[in-house]
N, C-alpha and C. Protein backbone atom coordinates (compact mmCIF):
# COMPACT_ATOMS: atom_id res chain seq x y z
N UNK A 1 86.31 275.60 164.54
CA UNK A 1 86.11 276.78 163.75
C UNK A 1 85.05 276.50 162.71
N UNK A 2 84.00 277.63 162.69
CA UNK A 2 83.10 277.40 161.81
C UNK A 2 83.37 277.83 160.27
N UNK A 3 83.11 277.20 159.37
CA UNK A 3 83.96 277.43 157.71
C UNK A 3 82.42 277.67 156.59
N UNK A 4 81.21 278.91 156.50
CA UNK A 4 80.55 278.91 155.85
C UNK A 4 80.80 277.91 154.56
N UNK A 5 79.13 278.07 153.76
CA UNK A 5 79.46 277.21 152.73
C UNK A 5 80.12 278.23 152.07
N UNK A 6 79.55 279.05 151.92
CA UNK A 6 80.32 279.93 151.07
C UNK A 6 81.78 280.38 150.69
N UNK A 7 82.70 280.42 152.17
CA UNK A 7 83.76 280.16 152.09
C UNK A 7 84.04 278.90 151.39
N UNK A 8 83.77 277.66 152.23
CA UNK A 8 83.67 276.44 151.26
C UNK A 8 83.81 276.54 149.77
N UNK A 9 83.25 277.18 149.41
CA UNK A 9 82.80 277.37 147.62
C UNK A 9 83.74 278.49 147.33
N UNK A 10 84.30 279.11 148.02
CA UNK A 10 85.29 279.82 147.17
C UNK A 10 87.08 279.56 147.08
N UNK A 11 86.92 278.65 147.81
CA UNK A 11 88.53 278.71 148.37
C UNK A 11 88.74 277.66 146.92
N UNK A 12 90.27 278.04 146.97
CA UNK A 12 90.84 277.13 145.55
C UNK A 12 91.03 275.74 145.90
N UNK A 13 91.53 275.09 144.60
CA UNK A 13 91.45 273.61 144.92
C UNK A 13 92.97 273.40 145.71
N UNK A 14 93.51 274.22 145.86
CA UNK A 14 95.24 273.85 146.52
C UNK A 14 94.76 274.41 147.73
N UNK A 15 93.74 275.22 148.23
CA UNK A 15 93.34 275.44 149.57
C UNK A 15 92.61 274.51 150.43
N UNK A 16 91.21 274.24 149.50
CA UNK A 16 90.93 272.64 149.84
C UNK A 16 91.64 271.61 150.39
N UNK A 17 92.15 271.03 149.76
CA UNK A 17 93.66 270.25 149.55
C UNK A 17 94.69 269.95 151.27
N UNK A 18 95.40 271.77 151.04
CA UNK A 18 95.70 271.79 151.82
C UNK A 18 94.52 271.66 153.68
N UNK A 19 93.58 272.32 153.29
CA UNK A 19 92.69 271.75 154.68
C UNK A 19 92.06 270.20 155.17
N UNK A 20 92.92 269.71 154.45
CA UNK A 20 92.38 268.35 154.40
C UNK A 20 93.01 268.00 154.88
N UNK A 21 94.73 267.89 154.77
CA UNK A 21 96.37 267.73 154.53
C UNK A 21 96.16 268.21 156.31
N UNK A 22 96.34 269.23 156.47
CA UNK A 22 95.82 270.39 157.46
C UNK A 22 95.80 269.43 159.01
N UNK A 23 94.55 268.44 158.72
CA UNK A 23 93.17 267.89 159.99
C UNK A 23 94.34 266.69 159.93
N UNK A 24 95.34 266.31 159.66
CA UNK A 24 95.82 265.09 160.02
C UNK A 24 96.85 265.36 161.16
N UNK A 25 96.34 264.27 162.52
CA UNK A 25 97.74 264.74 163.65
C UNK A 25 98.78 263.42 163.90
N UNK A 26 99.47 264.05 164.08
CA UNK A 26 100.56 263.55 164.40
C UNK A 26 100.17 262.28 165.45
N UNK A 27 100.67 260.89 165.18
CA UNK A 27 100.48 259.67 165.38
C UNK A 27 100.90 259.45 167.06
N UNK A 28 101.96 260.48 166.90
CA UNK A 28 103.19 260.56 168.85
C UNK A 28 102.42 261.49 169.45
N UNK A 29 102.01 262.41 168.95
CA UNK A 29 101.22 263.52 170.38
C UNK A 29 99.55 263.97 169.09
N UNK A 30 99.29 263.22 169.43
CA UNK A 30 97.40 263.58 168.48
C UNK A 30 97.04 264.43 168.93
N UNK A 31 97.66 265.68 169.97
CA UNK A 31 96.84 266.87 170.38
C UNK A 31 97.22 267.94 168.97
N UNK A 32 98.64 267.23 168.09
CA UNK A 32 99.02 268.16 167.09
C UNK A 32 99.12 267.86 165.67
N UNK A 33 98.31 268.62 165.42
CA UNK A 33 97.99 268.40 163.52
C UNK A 33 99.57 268.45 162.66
N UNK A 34 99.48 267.85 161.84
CA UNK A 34 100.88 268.09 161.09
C UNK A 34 101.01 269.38 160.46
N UNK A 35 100.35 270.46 160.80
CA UNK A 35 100.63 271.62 160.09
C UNK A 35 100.98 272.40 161.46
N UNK A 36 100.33 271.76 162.77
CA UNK A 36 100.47 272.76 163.80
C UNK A 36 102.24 272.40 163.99
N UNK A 37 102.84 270.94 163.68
CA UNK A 37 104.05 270.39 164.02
C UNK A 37 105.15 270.91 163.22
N UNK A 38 104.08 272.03 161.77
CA UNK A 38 105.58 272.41 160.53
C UNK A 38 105.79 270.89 159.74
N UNK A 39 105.80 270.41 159.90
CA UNK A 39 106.23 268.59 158.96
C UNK A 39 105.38 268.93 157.50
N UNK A 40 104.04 269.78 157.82
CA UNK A 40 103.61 269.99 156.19
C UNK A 40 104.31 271.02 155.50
N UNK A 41 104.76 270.93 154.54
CA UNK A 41 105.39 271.61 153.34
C UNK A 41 104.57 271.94 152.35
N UNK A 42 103.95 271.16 151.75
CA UNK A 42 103.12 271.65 150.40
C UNK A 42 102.22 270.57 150.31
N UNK A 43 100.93 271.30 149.36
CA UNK A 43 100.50 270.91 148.94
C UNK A 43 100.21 271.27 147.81
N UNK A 44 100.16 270.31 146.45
CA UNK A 44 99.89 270.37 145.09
C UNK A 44 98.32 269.96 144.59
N UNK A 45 97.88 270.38 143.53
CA UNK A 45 96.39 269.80 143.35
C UNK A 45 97.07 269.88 141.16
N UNK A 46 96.99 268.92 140.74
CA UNK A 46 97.13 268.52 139.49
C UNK A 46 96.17 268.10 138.77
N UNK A 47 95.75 267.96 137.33
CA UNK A 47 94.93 267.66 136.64
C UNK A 47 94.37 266.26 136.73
N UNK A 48 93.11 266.66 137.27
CA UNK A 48 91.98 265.22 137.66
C UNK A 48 92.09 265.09 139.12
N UNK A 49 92.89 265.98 139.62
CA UNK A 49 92.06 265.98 140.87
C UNK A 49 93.52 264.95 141.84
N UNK A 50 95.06 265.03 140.98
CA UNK A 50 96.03 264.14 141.58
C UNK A 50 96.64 264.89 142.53
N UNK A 51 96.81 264.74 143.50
CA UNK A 51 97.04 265.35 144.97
C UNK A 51 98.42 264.82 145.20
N UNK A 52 99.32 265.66 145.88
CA UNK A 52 100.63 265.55 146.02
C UNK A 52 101.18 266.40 147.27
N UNK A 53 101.04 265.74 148.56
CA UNK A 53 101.35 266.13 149.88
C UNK A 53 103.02 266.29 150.05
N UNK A 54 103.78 267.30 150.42
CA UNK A 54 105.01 266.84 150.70
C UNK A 54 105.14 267.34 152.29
N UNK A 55 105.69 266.08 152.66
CA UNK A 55 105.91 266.78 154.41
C UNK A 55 107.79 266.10 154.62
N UNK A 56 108.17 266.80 155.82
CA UNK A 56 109.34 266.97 155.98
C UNK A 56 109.81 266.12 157.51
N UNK A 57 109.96 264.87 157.73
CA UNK A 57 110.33 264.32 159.21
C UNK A 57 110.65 265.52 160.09
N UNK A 58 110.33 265.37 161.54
CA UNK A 58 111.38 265.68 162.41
C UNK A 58 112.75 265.33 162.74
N UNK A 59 112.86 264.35 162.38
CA UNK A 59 114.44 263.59 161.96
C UNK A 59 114.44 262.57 161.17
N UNK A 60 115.52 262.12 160.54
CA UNK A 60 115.54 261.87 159.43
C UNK A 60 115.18 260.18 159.72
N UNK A 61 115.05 259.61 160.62
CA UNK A 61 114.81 258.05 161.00
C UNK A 61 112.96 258.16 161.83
N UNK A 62 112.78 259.11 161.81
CA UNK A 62 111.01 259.69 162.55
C UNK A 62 110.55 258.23 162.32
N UNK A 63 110.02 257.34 162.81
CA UNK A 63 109.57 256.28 162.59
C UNK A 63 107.50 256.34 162.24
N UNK A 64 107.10 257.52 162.61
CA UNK A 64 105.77 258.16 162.86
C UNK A 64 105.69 258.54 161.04
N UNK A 65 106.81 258.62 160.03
CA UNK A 65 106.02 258.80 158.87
C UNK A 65 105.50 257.95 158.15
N UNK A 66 105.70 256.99 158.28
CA UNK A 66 104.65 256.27 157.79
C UNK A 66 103.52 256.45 158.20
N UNK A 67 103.22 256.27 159.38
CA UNK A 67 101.72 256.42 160.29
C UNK A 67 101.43 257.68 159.17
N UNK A 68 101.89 258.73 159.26
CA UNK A 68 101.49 259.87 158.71
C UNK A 68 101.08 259.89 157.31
N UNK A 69 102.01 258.91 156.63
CA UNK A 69 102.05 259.05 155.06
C UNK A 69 100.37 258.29 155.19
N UNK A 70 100.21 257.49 155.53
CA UNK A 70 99.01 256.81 155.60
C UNK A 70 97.70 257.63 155.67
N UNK A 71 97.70 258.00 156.93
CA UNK A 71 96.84 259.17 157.61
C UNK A 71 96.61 260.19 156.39
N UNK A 72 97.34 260.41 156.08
CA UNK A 72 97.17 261.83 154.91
C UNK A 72 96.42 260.89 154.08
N UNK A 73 96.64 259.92 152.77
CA UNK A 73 96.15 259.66 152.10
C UNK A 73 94.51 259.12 152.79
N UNK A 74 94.53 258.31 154.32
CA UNK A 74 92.94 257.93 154.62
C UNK A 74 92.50 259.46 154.58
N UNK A 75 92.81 260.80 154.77
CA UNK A 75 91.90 261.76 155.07
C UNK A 75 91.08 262.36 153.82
N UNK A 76 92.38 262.16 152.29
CA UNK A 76 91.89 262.52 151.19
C UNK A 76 90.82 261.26 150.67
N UNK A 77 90.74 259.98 151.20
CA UNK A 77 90.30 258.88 150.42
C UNK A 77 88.80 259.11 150.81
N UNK A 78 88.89 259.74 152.56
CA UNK A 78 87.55 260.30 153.19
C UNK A 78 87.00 260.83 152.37
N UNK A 79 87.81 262.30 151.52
CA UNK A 79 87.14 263.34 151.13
C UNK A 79 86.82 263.26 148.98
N UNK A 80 86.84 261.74 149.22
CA UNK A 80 86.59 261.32 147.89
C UNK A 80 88.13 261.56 146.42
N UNK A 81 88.91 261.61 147.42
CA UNK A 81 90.36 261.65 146.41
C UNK A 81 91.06 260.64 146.57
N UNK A 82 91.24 259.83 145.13
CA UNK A 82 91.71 258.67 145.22
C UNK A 82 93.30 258.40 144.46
N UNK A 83 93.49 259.54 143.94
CA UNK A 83 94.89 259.76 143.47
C UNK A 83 96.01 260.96 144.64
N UNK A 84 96.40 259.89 145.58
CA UNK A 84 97.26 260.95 146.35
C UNK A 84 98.80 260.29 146.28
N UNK A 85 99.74 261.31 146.18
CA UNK A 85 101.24 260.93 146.25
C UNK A 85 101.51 261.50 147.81
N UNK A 86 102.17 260.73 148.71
CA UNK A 86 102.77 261.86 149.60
C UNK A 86 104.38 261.60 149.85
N UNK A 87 104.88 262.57 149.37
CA UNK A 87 106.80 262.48 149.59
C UNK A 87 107.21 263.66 150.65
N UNK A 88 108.16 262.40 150.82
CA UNK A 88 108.60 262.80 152.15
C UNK A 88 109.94 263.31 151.67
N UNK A 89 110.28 265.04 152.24
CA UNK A 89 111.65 265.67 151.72
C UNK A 89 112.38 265.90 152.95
N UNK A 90 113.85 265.82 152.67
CA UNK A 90 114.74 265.77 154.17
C UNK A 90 115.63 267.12 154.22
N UNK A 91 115.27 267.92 152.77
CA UNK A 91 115.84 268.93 153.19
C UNK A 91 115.59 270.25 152.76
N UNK A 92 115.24 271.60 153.45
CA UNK A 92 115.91 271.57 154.49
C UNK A 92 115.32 270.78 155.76
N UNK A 93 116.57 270.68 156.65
CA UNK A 93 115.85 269.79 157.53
C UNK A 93 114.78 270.54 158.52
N UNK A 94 114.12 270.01 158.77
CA UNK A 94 113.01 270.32 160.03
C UNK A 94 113.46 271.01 161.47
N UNK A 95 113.01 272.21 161.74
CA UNK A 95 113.06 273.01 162.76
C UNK A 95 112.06 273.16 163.79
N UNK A 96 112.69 273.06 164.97
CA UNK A 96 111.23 273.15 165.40
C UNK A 96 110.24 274.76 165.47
N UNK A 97 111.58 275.50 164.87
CA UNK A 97 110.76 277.17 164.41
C UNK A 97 109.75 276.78 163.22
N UNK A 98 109.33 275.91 162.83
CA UNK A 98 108.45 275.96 161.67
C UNK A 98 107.27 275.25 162.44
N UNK A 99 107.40 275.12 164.12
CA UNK A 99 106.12 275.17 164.91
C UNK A 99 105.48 276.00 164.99
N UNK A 100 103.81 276.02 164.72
CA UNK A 100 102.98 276.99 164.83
C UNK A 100 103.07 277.23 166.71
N UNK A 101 102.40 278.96 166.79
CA UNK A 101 102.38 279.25 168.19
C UNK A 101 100.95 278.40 168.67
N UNK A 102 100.31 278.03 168.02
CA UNK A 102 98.98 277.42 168.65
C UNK A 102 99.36 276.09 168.86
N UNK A 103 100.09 275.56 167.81
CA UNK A 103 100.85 273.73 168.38
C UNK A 103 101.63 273.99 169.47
N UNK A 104 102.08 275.31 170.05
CA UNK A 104 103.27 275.51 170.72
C UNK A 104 101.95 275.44 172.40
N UNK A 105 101.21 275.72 171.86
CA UNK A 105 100.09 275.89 173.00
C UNK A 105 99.40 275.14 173.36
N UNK A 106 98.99 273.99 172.64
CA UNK A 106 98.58 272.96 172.18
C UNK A 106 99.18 271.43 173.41
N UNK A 107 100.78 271.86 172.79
CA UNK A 107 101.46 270.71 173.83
C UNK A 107 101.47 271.61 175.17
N UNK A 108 101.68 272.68 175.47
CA UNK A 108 101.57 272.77 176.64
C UNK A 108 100.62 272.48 177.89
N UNK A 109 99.12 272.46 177.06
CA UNK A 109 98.10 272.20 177.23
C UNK A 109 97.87 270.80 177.70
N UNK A 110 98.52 270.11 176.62
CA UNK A 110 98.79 268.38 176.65
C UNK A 110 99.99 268.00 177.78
N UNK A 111 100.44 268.92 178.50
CA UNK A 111 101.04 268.28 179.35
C UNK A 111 102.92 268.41 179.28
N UNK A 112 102.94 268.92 177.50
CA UNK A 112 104.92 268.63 177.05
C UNK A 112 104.95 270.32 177.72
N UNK A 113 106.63 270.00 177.48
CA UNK A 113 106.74 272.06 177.99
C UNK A 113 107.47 271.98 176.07
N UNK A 114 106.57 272.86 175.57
CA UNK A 114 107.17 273.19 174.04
C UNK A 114 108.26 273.98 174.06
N UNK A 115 108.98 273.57 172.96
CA UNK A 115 110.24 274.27 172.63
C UNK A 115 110.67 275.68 172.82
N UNK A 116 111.72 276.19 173.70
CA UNK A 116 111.61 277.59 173.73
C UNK A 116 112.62 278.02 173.11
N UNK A 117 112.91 279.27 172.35
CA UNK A 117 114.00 279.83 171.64
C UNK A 117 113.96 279.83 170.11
N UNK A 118 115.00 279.99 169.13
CA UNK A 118 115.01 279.51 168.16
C UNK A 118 116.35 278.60 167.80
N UNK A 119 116.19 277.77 167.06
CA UNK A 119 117.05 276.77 166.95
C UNK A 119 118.12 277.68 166.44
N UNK A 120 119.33 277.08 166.07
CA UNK A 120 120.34 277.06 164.85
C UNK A 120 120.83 276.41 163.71
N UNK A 121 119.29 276.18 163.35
CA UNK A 121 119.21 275.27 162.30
C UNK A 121 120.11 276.37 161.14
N UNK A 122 120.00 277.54 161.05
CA UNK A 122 120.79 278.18 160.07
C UNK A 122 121.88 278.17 160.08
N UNK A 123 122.65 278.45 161.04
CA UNK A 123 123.98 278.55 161.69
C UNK A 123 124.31 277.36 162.03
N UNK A 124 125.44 276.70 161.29
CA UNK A 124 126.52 275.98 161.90
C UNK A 124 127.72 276.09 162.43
N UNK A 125 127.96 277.23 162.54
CA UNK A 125 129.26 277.35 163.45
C UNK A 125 129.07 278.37 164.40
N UNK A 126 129.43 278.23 165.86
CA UNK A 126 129.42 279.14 166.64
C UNK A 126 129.62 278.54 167.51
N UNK A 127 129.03 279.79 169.13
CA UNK A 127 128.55 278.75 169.94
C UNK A 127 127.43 278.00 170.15
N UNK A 128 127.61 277.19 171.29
CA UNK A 128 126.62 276.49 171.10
C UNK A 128 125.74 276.94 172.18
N UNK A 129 124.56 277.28 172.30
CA UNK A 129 123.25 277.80 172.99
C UNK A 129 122.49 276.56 174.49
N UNK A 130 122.92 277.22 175.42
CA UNK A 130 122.25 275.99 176.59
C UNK A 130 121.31 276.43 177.03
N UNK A 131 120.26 275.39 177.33
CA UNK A 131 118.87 275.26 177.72
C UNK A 131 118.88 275.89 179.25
N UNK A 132 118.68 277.10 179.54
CA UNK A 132 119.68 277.30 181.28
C UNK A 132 118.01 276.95 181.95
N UNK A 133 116.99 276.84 181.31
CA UNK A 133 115.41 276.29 182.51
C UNK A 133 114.25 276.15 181.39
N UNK A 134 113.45 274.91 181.82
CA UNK A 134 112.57 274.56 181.29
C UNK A 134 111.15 274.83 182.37
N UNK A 135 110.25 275.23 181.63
CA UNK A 135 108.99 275.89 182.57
C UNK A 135 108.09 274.53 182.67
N UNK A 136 108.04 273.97 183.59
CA UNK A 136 106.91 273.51 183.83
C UNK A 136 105.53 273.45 183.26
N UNK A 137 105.36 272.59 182.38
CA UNK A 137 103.91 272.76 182.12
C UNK A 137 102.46 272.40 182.86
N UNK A 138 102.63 272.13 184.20
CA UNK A 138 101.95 271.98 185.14
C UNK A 138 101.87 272.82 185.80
N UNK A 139 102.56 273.64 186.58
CA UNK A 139 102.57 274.74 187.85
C UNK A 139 103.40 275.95 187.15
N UNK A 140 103.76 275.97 186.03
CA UNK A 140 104.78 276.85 185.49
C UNK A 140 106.00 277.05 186.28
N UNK A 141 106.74 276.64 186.95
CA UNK A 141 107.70 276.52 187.61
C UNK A 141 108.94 276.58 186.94
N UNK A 142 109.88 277.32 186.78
CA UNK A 142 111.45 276.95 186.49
C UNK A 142 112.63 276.20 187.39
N UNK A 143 111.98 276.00 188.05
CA UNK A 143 112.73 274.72 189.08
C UNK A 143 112.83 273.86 188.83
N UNK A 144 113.02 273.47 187.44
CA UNK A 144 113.09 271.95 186.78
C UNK A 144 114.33 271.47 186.73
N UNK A 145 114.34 269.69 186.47
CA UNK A 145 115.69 269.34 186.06
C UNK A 145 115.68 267.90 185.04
N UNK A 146 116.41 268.04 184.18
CA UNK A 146 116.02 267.19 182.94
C UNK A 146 116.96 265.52 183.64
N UNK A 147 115.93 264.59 183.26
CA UNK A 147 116.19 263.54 184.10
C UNK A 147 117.28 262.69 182.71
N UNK A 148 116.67 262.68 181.50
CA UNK A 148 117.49 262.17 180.66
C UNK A 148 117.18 262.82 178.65
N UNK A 149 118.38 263.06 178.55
CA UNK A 149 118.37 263.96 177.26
C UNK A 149 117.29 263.09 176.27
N UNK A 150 117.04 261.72 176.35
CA UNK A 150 116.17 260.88 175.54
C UNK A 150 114.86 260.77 176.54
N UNK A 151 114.00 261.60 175.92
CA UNK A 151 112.42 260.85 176.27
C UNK A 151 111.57 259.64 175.80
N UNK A 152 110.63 260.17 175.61
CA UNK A 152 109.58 258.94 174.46
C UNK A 152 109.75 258.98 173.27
N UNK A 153 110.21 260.32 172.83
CA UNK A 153 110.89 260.18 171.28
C UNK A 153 112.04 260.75 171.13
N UNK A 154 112.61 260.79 170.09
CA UNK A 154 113.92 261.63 169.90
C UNK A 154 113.82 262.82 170.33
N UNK A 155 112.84 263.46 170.03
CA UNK A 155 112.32 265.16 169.59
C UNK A 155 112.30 265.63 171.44
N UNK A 156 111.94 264.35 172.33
CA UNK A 156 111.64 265.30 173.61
C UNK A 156 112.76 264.44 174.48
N UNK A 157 112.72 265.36 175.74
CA UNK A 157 113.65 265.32 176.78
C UNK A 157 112.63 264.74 178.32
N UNK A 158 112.86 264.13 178.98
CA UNK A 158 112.36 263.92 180.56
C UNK A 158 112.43 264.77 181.20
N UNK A 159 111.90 265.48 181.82
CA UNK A 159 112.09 266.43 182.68
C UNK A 159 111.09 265.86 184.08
N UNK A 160 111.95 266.69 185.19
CA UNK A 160 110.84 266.43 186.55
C UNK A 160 110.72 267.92 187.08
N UNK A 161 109.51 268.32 187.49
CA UNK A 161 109.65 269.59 188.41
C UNK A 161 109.74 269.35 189.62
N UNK A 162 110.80 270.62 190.93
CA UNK A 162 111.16 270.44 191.54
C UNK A 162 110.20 270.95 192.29
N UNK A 163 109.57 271.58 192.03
CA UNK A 163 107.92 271.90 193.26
C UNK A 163 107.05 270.93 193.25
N UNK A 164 106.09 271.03 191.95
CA UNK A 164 105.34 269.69 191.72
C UNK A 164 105.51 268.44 192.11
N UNK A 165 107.00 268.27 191.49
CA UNK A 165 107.30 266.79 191.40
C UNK A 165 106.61 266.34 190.56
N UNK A 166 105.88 266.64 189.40
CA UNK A 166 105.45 265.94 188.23
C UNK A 166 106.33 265.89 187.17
N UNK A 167 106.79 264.51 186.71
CA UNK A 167 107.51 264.38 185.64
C UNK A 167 107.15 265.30 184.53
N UNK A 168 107.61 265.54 183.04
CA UNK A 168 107.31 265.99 181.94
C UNK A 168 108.12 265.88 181.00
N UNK A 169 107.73 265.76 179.94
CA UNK A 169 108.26 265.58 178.83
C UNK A 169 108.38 266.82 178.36
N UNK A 170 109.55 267.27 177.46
CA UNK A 170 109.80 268.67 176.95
C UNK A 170 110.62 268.59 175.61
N UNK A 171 109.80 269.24 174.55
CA UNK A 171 109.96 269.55 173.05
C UNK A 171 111.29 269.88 172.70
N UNK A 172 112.11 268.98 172.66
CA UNK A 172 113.86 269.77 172.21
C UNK A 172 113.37 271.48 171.46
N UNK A 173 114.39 272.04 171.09
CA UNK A 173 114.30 272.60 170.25
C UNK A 173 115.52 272.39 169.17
N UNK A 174 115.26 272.34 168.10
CA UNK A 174 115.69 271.36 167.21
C UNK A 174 116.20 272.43 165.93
């Protein structure tokens, strides 16, 4: 996306900030920025220029925030900011409804089948909601079958399609 100077020159310093915050991806799937993943929460801009990122795990043991906490501060150190805090908050906890539809497009693109539905992260009591087909992100197929509830990370599931036969990984919804 092209960003005139002019835009450049008008946007505030917590907009700045945040587009900086913005361009950092995620360490487990680099096709997705931490804003396309929801994990960014805020950004602060304080006197002299002290920067204060807060992002939110996908679960509370995410082993990827560090990578991240890092990443954020190399992107501001890029952009000549040398006072950055970044805290990490656990609650509320992380949904995967606070995925953008373009990250949602993003992994599909990359190969995951993204999360479908909305969680119940609000609701704790009821029933409980089953996954009855996962689409293929190769052939679009619903003929799938999940090989084991643990993938490559917590957050995704194994899946194989039954036409294809191409394995896949698929975005819990969380």
């Amino acid at each position: 996306m092209y960003i005139s100077d002019f835009e450049t020159r008008t946007r505030t310093p917590r907009q700045r900030a945040w587009q900086i915050a913005a361009t950092v991806c995620d360490p487990e799937i680099p096709v997705l920025t931490i804003e396309d993943l929801g994990i960014l929460r805020d950004v602060q801009v304080a006197e002299g220029d002290r920067i204060t990122v807060t992002i939110t795990p996908t679960y509370s043991g995410c082993p990827a925030m560090d990578a991240i906490r890092d990443d954020v501060k190399a992107a501001f150190a890029k952009e000549g900011y040398a006072d950055v805090t970044v805290d990490l908050v656990l609650a509320p906890a992380w949904t995967t409804d606070w995925m953008t539809e373009a990250g949602k497009a993003k992994l599909r693109e990359y190969g995951i089948a993204p999360p479908t539905g909305k969680s119940d992260a609000a609701r704790h009591a009821g029933p409980i909601r089953l996954q009855m087909a996962v689409k293929c992100p190769q052939c679009s197929s619903l003929h799938t079958k999940e090989l084991t509830r643990f993938g490559s990370t917590s957050c995704k599931a194994l899946y194989v399609c039954q036409d294809c036969k191409e394995p896949f990984d698929y975005f819990k919804v969380l």
